[in-house]
Protein backbone atom coordinates (compact mmCIF):
# COMPACT_ATOMS: atom_id res chain seq x y z
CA UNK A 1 117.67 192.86 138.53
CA UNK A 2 117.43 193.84 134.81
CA UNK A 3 114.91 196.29 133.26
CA UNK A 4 114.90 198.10 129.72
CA UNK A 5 113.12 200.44 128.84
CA UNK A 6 112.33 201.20 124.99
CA UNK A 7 116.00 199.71 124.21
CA UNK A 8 117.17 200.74 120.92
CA UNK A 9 120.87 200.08 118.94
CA UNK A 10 121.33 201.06 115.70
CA UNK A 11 124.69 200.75 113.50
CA UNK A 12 125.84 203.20 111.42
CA UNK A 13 128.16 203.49 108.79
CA UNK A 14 128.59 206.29 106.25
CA UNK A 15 126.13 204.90 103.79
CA UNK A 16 123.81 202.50 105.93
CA UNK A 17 121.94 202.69 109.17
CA UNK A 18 120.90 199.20 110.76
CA UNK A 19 118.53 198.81 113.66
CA UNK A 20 119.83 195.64 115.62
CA UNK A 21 116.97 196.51 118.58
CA UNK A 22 113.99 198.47 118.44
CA UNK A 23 112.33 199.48 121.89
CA UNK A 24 112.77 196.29 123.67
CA UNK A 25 111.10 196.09 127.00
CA UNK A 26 112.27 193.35 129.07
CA UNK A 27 112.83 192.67 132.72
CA UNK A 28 114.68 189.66 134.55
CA UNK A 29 114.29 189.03 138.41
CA UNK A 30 116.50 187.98 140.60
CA UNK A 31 117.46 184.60 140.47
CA UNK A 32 115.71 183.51 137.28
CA UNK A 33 116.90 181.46 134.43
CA UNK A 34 115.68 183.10 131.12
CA UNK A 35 116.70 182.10 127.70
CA UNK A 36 116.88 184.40 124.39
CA UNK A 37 115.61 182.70 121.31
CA UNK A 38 115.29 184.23 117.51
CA UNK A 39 116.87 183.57 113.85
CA UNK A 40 120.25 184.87 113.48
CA UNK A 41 120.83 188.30 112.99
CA UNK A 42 117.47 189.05 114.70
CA UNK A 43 119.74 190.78 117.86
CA UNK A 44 119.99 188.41 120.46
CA UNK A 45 123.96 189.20 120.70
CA UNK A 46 123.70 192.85 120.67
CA UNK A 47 121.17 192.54 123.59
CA UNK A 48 123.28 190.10 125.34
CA UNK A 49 125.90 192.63 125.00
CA UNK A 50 124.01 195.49 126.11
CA UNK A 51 122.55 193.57 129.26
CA UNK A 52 126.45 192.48 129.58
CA UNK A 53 127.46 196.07 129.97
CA UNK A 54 130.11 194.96 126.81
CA UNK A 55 127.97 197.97 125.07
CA UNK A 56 125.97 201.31 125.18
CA UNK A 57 121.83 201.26 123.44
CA UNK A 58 121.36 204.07 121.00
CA UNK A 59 118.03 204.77 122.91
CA UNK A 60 115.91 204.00 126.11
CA UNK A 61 116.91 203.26 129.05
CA UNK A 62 119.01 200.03 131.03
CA UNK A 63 118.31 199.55 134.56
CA UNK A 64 120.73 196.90 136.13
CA UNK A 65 119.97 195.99 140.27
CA UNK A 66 118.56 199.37 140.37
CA UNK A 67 120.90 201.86 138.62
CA UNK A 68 120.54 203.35 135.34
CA UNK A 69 123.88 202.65 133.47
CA UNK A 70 122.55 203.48 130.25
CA UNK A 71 124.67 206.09 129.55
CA UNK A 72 127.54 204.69 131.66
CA UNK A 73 130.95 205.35 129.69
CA UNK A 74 133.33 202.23 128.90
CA UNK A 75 135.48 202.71 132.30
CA UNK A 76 131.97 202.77 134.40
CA UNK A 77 130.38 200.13 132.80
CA UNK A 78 134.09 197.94 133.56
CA UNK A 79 133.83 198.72 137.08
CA UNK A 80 129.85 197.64 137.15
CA UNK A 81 130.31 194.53 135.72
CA UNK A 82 133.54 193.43 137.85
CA UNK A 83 132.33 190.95 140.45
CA UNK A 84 128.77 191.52 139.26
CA UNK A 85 128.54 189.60 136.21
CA UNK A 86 130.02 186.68 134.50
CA UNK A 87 129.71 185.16 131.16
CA UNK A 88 129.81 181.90 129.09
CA UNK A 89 130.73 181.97 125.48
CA UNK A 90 130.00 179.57 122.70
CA UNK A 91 133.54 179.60 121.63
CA UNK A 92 134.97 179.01 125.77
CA UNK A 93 137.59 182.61 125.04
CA UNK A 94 139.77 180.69 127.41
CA UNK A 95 143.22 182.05 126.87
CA UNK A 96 145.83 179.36 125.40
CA UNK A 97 149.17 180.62 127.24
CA UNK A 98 147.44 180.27 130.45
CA UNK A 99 146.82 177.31 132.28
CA UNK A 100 143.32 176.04 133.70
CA UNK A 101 144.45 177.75 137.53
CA UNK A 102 145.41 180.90 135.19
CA UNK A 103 142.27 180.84 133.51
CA UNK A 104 140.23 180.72 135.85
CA UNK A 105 142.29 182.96 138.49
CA UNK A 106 142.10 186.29 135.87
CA UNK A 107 139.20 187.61 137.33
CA UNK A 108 140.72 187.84 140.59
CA UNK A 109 143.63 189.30 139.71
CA UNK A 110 141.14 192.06 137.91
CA UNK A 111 139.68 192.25 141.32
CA UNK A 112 142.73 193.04 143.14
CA UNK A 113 142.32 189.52 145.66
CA UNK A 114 144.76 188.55 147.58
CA UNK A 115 147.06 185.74 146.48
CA UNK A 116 146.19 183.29 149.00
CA UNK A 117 142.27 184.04 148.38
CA UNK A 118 142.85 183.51 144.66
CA UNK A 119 143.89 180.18 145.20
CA UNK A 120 140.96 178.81 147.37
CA UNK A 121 138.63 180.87 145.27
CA UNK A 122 140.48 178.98 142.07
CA UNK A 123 140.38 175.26 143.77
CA UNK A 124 136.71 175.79 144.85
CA UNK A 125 135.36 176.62 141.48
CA UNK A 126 137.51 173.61 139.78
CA UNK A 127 136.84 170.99 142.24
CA UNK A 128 132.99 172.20 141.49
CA UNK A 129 132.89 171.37 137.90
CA UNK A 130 135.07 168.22 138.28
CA UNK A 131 137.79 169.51 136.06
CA UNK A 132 140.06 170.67 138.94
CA UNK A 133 142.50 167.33 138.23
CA UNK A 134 143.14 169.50 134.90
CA UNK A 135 144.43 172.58 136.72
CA UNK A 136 147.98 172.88 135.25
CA UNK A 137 147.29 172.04 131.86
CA UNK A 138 146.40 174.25 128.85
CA UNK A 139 143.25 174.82 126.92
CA UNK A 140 144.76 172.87 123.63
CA UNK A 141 145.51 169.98 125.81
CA UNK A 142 141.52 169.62 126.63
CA UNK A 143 138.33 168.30 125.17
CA UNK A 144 135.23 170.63 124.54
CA UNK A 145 133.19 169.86 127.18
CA UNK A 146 136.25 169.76 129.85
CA UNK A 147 137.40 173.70 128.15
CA UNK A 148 133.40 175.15 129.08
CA UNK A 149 133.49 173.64 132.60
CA UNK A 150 136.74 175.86 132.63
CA UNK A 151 134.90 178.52 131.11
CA UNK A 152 132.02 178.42 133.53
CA UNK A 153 134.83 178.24 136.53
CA UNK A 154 136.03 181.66 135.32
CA UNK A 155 132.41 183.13 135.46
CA UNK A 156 131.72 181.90 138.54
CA UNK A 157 134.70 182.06 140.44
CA UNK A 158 133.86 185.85 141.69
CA UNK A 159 130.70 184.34 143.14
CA UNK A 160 128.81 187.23 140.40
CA UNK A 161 124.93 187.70 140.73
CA UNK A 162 124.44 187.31 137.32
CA UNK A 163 125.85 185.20 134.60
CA UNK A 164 125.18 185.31 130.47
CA UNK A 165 125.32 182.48 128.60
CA UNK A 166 125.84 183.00 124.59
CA UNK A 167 125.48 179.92 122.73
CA UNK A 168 127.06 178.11 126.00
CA UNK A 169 126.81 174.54 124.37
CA UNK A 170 126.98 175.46 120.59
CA UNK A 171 130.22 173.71 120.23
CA UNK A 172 129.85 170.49 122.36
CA UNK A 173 127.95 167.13 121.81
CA UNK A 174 124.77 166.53 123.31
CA UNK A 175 126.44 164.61 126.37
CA UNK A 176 128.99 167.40 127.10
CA UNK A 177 125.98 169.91 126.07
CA UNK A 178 123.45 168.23 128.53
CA UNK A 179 126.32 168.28 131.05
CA UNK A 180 126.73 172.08 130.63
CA UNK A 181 123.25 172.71 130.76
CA UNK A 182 122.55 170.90 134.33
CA UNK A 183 125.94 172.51 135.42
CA UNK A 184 124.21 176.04 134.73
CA UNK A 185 120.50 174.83 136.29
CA UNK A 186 122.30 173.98 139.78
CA UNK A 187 123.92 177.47 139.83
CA UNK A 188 120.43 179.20 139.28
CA UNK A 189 119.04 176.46 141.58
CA UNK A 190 121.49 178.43 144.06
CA UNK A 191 120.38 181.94 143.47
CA UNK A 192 122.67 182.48 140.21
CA UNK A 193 120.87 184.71 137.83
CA UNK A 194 121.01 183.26 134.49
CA UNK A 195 120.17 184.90 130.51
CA UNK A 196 121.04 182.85 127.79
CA UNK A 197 121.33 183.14 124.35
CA UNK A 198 120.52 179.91 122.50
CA UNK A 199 118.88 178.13 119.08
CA UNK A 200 118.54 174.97 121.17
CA UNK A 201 115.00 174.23 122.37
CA UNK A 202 115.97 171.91 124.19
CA UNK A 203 118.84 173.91 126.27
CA UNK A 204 115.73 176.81 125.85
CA UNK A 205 113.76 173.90 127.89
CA UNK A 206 116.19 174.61 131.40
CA UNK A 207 115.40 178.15 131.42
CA UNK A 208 111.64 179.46 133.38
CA UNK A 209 110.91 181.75 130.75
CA UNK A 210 111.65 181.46 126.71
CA UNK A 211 111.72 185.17 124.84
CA UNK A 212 111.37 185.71 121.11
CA UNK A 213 113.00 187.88 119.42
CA UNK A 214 112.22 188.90 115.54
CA UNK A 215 113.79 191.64 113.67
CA UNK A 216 115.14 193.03 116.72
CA UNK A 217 111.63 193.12 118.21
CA UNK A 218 110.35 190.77 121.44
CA UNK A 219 107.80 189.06 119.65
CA UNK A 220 106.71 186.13 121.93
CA UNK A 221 107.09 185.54 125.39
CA UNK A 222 106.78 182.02 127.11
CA UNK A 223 107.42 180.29 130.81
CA UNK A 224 108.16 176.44 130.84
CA UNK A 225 108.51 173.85 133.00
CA UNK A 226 112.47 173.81 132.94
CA UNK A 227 113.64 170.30 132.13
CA UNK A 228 113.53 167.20 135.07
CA UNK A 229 110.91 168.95 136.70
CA UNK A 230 108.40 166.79 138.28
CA UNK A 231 104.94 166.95 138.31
């Protein structure tokens, strides 16, 4: 589903030149549940965003389910990632004038869906991370945990192949965090595919394969046994 090919970004200003990534070759398959590890700053969120199609690489190539998007402009990239990919932030980017239904709903209404489908679409993804008796109230009025299983309605609402996860339980307590993290495991148990960001070995633990990054570099490269399996 995802292959780069000598990814490079570098950031430039008038007086400095940074290299987030330097020729990172990495590949995800379908329906796998890989996690992104490294110190910060070492460019696990400028990957995320390039995979994300949020961004452009300076250099090398971006294969996503087969087509080279590399050099995709803005307006392309948009239309490839619309039903195709969702995402999880740390910081749930819900949007506090909307409701829960709202929330959630926006990606429809990106998506042109009809009214009526919005609304089973909506209920479906609610009633699936127990938080659809919260549909008419607002972001403020919830606790952390109860705003990410809003957030991970959104991503999944459009049924995407893909989702990324950046720091998805960074600002929840371990029960609300463990929570999360088996929420996410069922999807990929279903055939979502997962990449997540994370500094948590333990959340690291969920995913089938752990990847290093250092200095914008892949550096190690491990596969687990993702947590509660049985041997």
């Amino acid at each position: 589903m995802i292959k780069t090919e000598n990814l490079s970004k570098i950031f430039r200003t008038e007086e400095v030149e940074t290299s987030a990534l330097y020729k990172v070759n990495f590949e995800v398959k379908e329906s796998e549940f890989v996690a992104i590890m490294g110190p910060s700053g070492c460019g696990k969120s400028t990957l995320l965003n390039i995979l994300g199609l949020l961004d452009s690489p300076t250099d090398g190539h971006y294969s996503f389910d087969g087509v080279d998007v590399s050099k995709m402009k803005e307006n392309e990239r948009t239309a490839q990632r619309k039903g195709n990919i969702g995402f999880v932030f740390q910081s749930f980017n819900l949007i506090d004038e909307l409701n829960v239904f709202e929330n959630v709903e926006l990606p429809l209404v990106y998506l042109k869906i009809k009214k009526s489908e919005r609304k089973r679409l909506v209920n479906e993804a609610l009633e699936r991370m127990n938080i659809g008796h919260r549909a008419k109230h607002f972001p403020q009025q919830l606790s952390g945990g109860q705003q990410q299983r809003v957030a991970i309605a959104r991503a999944v609402v459009a049924k995407p192949k893909l989702i990324f996860a950046d720091e998805p339980t960074g600002n929840l307590d371990s029960k609300n965090g463990a929570e999360v993290m088996g929420l996410l495991t069922e999807l990929n148990r279903e055939g979502t595919t997962i990449v997540m960001v994370t500094h948590s070995q333990r959340d690291a633990g969920y995913a089938h394969r752990v990847v290093n990054l250092f200095d914008g570099q892949i550096v190690a490269e491990n596969t687990n046994a993702p947590v509660g399996t049985v041997f």
